[in-house]
PDB file of N, CA and C in Angstrom:
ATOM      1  N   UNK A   1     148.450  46.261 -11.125  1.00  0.00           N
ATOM      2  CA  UNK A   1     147.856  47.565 -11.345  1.00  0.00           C
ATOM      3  C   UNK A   1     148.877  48.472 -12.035  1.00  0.00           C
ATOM      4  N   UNK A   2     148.314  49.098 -13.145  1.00  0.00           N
ATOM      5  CA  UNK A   2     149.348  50.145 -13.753  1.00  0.00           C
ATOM      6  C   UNK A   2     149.579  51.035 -12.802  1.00  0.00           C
ATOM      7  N   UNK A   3     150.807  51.959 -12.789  1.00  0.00           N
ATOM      8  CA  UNK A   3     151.197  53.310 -12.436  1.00  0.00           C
ATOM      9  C   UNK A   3     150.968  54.264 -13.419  1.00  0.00           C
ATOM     10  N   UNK A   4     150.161  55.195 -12.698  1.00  0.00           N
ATOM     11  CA  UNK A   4     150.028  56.259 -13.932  1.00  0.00           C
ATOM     12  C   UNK A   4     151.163  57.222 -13.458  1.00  0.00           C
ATOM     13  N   UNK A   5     151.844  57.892 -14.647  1.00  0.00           N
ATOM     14  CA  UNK A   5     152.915  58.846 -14.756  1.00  0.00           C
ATOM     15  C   UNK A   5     152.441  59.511 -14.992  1.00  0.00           C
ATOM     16  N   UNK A   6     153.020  60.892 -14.785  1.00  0.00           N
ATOM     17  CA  UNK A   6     152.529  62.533 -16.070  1.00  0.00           C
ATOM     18  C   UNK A   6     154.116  63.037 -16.722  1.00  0.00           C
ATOM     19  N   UNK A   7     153.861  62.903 -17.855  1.00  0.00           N
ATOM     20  CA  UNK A   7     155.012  63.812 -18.679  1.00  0.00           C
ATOM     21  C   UNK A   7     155.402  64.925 -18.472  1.00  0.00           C
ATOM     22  N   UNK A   8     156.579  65.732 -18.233  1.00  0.00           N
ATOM     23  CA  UNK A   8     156.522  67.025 -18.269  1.00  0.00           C
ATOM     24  C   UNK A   8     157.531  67.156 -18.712  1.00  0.00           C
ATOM     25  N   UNK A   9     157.152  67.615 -20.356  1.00  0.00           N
ATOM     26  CA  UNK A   9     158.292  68.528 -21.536  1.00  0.00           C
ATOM     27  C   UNK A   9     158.900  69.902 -21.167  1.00  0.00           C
ATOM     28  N   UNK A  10     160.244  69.433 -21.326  1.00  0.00           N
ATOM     29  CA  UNK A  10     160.973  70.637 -20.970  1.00  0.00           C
ATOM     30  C   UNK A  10     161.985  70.834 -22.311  1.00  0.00           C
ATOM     31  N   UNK A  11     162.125  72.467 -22.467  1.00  0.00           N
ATOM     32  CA  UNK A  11     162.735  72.923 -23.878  1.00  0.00           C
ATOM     33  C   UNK A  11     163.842  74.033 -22.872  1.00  0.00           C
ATOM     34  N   UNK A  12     165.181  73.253 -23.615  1.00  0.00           N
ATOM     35  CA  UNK A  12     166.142  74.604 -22.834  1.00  0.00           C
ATOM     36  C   UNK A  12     166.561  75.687 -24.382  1.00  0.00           C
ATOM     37  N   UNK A  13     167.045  76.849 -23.572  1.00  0.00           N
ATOM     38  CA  UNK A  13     167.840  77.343 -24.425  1.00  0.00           C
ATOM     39  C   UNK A  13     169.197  76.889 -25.161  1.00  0.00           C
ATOM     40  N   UNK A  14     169.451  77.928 -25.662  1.00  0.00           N
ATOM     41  CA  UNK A  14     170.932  77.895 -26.385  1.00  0.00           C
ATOM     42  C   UNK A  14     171.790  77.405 -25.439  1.00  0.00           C
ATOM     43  N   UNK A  15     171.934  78.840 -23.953  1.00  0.00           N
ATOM     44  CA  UNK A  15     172.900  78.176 -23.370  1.00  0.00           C
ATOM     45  C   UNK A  15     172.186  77.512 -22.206  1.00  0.00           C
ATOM     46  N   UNK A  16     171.320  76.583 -22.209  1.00  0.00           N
ATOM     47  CA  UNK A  16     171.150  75.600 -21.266  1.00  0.00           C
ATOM     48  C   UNK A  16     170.324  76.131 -20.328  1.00  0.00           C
ATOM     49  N   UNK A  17     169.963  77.228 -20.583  1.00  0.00           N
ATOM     50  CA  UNK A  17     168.921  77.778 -19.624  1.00  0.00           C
ATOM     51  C   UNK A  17     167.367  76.874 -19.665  1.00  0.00           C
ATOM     52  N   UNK A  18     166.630  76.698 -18.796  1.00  0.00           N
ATOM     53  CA  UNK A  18     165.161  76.311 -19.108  1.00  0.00           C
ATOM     54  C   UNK A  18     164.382  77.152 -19.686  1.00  0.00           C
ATOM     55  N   UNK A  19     163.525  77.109 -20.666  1.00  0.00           N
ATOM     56  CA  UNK A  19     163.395  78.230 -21.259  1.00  0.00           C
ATOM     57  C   UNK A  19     161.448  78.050 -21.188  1.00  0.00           C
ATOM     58  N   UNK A  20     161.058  75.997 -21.621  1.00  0.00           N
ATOM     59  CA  UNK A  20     159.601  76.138 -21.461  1.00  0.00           C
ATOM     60  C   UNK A  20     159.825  75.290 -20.686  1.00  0.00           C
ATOM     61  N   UNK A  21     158.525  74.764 -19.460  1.00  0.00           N
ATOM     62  CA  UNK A  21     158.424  73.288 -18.710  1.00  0.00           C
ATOM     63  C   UNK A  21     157.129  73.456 -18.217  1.00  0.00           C
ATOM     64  N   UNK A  22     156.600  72.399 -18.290  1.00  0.00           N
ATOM     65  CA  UNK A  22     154.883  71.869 -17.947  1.00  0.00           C
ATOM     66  C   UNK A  22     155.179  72.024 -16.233  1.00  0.00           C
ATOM     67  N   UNK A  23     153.445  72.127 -15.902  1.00  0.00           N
ATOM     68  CA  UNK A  23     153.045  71.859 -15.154  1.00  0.00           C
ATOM     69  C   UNK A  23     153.766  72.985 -13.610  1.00  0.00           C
ATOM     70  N   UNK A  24     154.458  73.817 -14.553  1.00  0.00           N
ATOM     71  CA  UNK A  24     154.966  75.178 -13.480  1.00  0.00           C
ATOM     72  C   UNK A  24     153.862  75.669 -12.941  1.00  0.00           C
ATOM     73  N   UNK A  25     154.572  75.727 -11.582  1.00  0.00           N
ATOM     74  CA  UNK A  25     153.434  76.673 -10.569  1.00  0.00           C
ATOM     75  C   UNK A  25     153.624  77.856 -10.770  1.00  0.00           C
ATOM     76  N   UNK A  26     152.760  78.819 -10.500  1.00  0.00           N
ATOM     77  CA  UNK A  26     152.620  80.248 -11.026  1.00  0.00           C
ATOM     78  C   UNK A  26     153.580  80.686  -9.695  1.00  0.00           C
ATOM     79  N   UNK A  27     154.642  81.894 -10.556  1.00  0.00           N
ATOM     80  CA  UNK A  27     155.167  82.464  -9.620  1.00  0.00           C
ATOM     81  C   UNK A  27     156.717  81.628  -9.391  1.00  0.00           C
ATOM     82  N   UNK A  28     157.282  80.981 -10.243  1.00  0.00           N
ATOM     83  CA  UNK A  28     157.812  79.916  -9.905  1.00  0.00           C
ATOM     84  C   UNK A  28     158.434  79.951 -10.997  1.00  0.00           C
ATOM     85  N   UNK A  29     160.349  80.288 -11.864  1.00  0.00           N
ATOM     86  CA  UNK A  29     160.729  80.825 -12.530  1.00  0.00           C
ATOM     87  C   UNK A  29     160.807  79.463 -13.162  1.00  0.00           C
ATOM     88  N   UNK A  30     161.077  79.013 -14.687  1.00  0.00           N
ATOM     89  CA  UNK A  30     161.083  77.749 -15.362  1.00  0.00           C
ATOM     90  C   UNK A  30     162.223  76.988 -15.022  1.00  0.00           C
ATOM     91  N   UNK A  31     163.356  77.572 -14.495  1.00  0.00           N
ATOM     92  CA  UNK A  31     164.631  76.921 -14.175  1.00  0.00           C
ATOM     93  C   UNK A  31     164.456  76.703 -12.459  1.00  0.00           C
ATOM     94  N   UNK A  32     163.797  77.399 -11.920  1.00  0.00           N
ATOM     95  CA  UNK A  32     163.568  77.099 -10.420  1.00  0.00           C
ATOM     96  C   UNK A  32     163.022  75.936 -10.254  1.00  0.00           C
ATOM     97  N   UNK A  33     161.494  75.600 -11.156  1.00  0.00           N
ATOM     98  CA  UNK A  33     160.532  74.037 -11.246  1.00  0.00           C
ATOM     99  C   UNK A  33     161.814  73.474 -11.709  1.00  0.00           C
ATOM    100  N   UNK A  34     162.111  73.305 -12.801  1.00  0.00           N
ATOM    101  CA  UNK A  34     163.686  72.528 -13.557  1.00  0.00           C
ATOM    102  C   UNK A  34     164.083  71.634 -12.043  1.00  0.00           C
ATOM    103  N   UNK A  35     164.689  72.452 -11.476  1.00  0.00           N
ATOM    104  CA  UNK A  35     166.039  72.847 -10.381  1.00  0.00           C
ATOM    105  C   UNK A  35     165.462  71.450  -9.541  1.00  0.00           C
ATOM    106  N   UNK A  36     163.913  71.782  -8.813  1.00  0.00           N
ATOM    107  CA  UNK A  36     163.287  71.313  -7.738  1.00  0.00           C
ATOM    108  C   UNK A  36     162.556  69.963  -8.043  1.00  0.00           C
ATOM    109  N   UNK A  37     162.368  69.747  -9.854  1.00  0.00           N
ATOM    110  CA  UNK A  37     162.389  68.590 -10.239  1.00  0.00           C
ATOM    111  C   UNK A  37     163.400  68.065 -10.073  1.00  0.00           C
ATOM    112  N   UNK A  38     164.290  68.226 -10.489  1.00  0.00           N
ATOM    113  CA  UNK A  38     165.461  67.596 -10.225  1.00  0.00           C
ATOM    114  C   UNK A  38     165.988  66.460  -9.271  1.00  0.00           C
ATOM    115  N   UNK A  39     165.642  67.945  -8.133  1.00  0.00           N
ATOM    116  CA  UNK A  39     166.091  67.282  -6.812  1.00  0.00           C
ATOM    117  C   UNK A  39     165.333  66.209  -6.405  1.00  0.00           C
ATOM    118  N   UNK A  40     164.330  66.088  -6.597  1.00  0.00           N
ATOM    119  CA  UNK A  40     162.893  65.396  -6.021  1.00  0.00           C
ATOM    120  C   UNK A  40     162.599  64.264  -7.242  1.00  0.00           C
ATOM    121  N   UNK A  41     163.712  63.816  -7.944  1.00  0.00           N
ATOM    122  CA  UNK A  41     163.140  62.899  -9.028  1.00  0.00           C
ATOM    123  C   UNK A  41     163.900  62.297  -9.555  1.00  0.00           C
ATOM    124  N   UNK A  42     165.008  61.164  -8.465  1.00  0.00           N
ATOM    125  CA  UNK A  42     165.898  60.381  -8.911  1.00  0.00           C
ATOM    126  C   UNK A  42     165.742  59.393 -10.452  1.00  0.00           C
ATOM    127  N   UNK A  43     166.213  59.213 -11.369  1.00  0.00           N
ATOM    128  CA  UNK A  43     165.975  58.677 -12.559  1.00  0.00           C
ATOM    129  C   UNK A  43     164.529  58.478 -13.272  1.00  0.00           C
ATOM    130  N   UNK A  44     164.271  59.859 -13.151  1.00  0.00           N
ATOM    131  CA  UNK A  44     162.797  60.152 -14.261  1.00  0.00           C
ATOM    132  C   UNK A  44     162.900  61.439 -15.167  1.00  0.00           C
ATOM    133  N   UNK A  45     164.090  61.571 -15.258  1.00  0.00           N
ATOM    134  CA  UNK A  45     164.797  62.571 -16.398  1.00  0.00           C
ATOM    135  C   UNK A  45     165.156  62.020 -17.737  1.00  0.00           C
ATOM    136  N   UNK A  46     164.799  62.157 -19.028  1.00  0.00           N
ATOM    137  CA  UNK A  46     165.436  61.596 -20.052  1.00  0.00           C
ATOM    138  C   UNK A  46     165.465  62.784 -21.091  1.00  0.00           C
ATOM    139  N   UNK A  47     166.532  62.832 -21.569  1.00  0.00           N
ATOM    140  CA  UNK A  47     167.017  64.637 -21.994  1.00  0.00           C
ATOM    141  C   UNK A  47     166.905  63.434 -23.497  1.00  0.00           C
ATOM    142  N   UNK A  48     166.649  64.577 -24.532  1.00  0.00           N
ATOM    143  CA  UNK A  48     166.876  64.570 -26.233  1.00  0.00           C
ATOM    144  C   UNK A  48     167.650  65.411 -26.356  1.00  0.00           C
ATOM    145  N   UNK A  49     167.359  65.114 -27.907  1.00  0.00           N
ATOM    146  CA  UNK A  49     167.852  65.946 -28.542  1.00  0.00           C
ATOM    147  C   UNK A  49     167.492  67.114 -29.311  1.00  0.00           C
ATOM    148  N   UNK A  50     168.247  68.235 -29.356  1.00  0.00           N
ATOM    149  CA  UNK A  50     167.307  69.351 -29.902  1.00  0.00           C
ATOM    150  C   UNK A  50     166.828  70.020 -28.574  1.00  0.00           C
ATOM    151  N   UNK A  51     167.551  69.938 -27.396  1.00  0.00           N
ATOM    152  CA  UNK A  51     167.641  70.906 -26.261  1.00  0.00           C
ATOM    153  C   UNK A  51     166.161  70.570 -25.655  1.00  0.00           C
ATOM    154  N   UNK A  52     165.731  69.605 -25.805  1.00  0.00           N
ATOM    155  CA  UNK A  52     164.604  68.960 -25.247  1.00  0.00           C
ATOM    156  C   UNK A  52     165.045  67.824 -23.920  1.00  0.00           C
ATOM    157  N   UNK A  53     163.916  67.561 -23.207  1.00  0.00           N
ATOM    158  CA  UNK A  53     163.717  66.495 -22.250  1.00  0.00           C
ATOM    159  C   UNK A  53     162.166  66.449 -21.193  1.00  0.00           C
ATOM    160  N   UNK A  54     162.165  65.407 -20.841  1.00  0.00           N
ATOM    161  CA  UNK A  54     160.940  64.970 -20.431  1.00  0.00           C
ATOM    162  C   UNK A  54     161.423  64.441 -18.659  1.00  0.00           C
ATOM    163  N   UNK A  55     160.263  64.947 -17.995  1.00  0.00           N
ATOM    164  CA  UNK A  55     160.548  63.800 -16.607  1.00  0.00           C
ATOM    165  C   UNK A  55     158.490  63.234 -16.428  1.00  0.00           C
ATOM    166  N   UNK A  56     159.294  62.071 -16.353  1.00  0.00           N
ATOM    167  CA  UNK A  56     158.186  60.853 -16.104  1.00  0.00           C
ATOM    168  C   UNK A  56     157.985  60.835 -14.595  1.00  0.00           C
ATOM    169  N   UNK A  57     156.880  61.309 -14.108  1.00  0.00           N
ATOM    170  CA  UNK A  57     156.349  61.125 -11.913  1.00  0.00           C
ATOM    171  C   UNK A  57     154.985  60.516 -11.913  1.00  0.00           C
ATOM    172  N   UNK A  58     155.227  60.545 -10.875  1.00  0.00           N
ATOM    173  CA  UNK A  58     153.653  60.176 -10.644  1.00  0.00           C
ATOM    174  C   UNK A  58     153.323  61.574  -9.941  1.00  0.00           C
ATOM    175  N   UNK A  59     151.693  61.588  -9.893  1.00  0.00           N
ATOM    176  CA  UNK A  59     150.907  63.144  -9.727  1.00  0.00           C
ATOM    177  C   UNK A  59     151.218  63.286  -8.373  1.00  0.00           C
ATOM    178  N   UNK A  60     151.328  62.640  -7.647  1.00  0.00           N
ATOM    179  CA  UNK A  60     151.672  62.394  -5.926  1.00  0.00           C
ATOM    180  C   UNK A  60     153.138  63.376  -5.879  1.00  0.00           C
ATOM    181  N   UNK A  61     153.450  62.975  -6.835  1.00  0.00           N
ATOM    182  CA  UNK A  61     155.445  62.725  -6.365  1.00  0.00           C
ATOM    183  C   UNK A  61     155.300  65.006  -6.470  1.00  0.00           C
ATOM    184  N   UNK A  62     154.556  64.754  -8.263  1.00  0.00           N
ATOM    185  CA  UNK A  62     154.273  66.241  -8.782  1.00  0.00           C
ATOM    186  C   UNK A  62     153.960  67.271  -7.703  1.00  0.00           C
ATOM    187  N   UNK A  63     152.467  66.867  -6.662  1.00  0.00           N
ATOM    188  CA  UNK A  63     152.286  67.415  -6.318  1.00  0.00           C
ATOM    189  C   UNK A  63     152.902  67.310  -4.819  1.00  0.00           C
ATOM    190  N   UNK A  64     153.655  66.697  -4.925  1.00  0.00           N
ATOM    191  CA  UNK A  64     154.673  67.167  -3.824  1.00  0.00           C
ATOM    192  C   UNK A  64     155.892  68.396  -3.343  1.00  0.00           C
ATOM    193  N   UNK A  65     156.426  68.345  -5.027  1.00  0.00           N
ATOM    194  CA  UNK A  65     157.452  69.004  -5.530  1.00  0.00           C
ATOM    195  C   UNK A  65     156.403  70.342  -5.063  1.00  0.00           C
ATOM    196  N   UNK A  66     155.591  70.607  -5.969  1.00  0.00           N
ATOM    197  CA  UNK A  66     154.939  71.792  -6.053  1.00  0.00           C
ATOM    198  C   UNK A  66     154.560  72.425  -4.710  1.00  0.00           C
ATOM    199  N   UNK A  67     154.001  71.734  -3.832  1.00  0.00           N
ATOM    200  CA  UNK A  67     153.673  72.374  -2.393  1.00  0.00           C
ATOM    201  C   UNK A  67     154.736  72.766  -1.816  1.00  0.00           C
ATOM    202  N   UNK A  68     156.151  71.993  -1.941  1.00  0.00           N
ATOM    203  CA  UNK A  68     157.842  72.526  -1.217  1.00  0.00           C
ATOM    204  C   UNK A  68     158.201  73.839  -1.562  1.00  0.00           C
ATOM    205  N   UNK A  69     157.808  73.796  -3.733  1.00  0.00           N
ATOM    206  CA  UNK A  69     158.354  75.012  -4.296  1.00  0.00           C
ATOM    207  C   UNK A  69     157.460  76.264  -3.718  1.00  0.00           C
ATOM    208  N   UNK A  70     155.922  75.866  -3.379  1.00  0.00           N
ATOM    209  CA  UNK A  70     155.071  77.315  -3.312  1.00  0.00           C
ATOM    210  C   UNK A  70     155.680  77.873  -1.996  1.00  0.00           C
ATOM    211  N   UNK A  71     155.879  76.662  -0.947  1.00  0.00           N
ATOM    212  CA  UNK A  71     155.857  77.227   0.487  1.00  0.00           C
ATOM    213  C   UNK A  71     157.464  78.000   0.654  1.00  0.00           C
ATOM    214  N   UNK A  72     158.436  77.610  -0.622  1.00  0.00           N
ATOM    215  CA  UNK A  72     159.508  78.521  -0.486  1.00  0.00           C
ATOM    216  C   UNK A  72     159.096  79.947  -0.678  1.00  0.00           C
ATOM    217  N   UNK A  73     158.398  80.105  -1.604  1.00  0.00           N
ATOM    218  CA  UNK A  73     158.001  81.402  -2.359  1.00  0.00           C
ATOM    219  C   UNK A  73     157.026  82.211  -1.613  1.00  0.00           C
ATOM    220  N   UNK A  74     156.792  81.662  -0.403  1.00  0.00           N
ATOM    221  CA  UNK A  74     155.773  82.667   0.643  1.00  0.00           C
ATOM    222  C   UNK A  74     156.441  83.016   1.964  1.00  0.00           C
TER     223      UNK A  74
END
Protein backbone atom coordinates (compact mmCIF):
# COMPACT_ATOMS: atom_id res chain seq x y z
CA UNK A 1 0.00 0.00 0.00
CA UNK A 2 1.33 3.49 -0.87
CA UNK A 3 1.86 6.19 1.88
CA UNK A 4 0.38 9.26 1.05
CA UNK A 5 2.59 12.39 2.06
CA UNK A 6 1.60 16.19 1.88
CA UNK A 7 4.24 18.72 0.77
CA UNK A 8 4.69 21.75 2.61
CA UNK A 9 6.78 24.61 0.74
CA UNK A 10 8.56 26.76 2.78
CA UNK A 11 10.35 30.20 1.47
CA UNK A 12 12.80 31.90 4.05
CA UNK A 13 14.06 35.26 4.03
CA UNK A 14 17.30 36.98 3.48
CA UNK A 15 18.27 36.43 6.91
CA UNK A 16 16.78 33.02 7.43
CA UNK A 17 13.71 34.05 8.81
CA UNK A 18 10.47 31.92 7.56
CA UNK A 19 8.88 34.20 5.63
CA UNK A 20 5.96 31.76 3.55
CA UNK A 21 4.91 27.95 4.75
CA UNK A 22 1.80 25.80 3.82
CA UNK A 23 -0.63 24.47 5.69
CA UNK A 24 -0.15 27.20 8.83
CA UNK A 25 -2.73 27.25 11.37
CA UNK A 26 -4.31 30.56 11.77
CA UNK A 27 -2.89 32.47 14.55
CA UNK A 28 0.31 30.66 14.41
CA UNK A 29 3.46 32.92 13.32
CA UNK A 30 5.33 31.21 9.98
CA UNK A 31 8.54 30.58 11.97
CA UNK A 32 6.54 29.18 15.02
CA UNK A 33 4.74 26.20 12.34
CA UNK A 34 8.67 26.17 10.88
CA UNK A 35 9.95 25.66 14.60
CA UNK A 36 7.11 22.85 15.57
CA UNK A 37 7.65 21.14 12.21
CA UNK A 38 10.76 20.71 12.95
CA UNK A 39 10.55 19.26 16.12
CA UNK A 40 7.87 16.73 15.18
CA UNK A 41 9.54 15.60 11.82
CA UNK A 42 12.74 13.69 12.09
CA UNK A 43 14.20 13.49 8.34
CA UNK A 44 11.30 14.96 6.21
CA UNK A 45 13.07 18.29 5.70
CA UNK A 46 14.87 18.84 2.36
CA UNK A 47 16.03 22.60 2.08
CA UNK A 48 17.02 24.08 -1.77
CA UNK A 49 18.16 26.35 -3.09
CA UNK A 50 17.10 29.88 -3.46
CA UNK A 51 16.06 30.01 0.37
CA UNK A 52 13.49 27.38 -0.33
CA UNK A 53 12.54 23.87 1.31
CA UNK A 54 9.90 21.36 1.54
CA UNK A 55 8.85 18.82 4.46
CA UNK A 56 7.31 15.56 3.23
CA UNK A 57 4.45 13.97 6.44
CA UNK A 58 1.86 12.20 6.38
CA UNK A 59 -1.71 14.15 7.18
CA UNK A 60 -1.78 12.18 10.60
CA UNK A 61 1.75 13.24 11.57
CA UNK A 62 0.35 17.17 10.09
CA UNK A 63 -2.44 17.02 11.98
CA UNK A 64 -0.80 16.24 14.93
CA UNK A 65 1.73 19.00 14.89
CA UNK A 66 -1.20 21.34 14.43
CA UNK A 67 -3.48 20.32 17.44
CA UNK A 68 0.05 20.69 19.93
CA UNK A 69 0.66 24.18 18.11
CA UNK A 70 -3.25 25.41 18.59
CA UNK A 71 -3.48 24.05 22.21
CA UNK A 72 -0.18 26.17 22.96
CA UNK A 73 -1.86 29.26 21.66
CA UNK A 74 -5.04 28.96 23.97
Amino acid sequence: MEQTLVVIHVRFASDGSVREIGELPSGTSPQDWFNALSRHSANSYESFAGGRGIFRLEPAIIEQVKAAVLSLAT
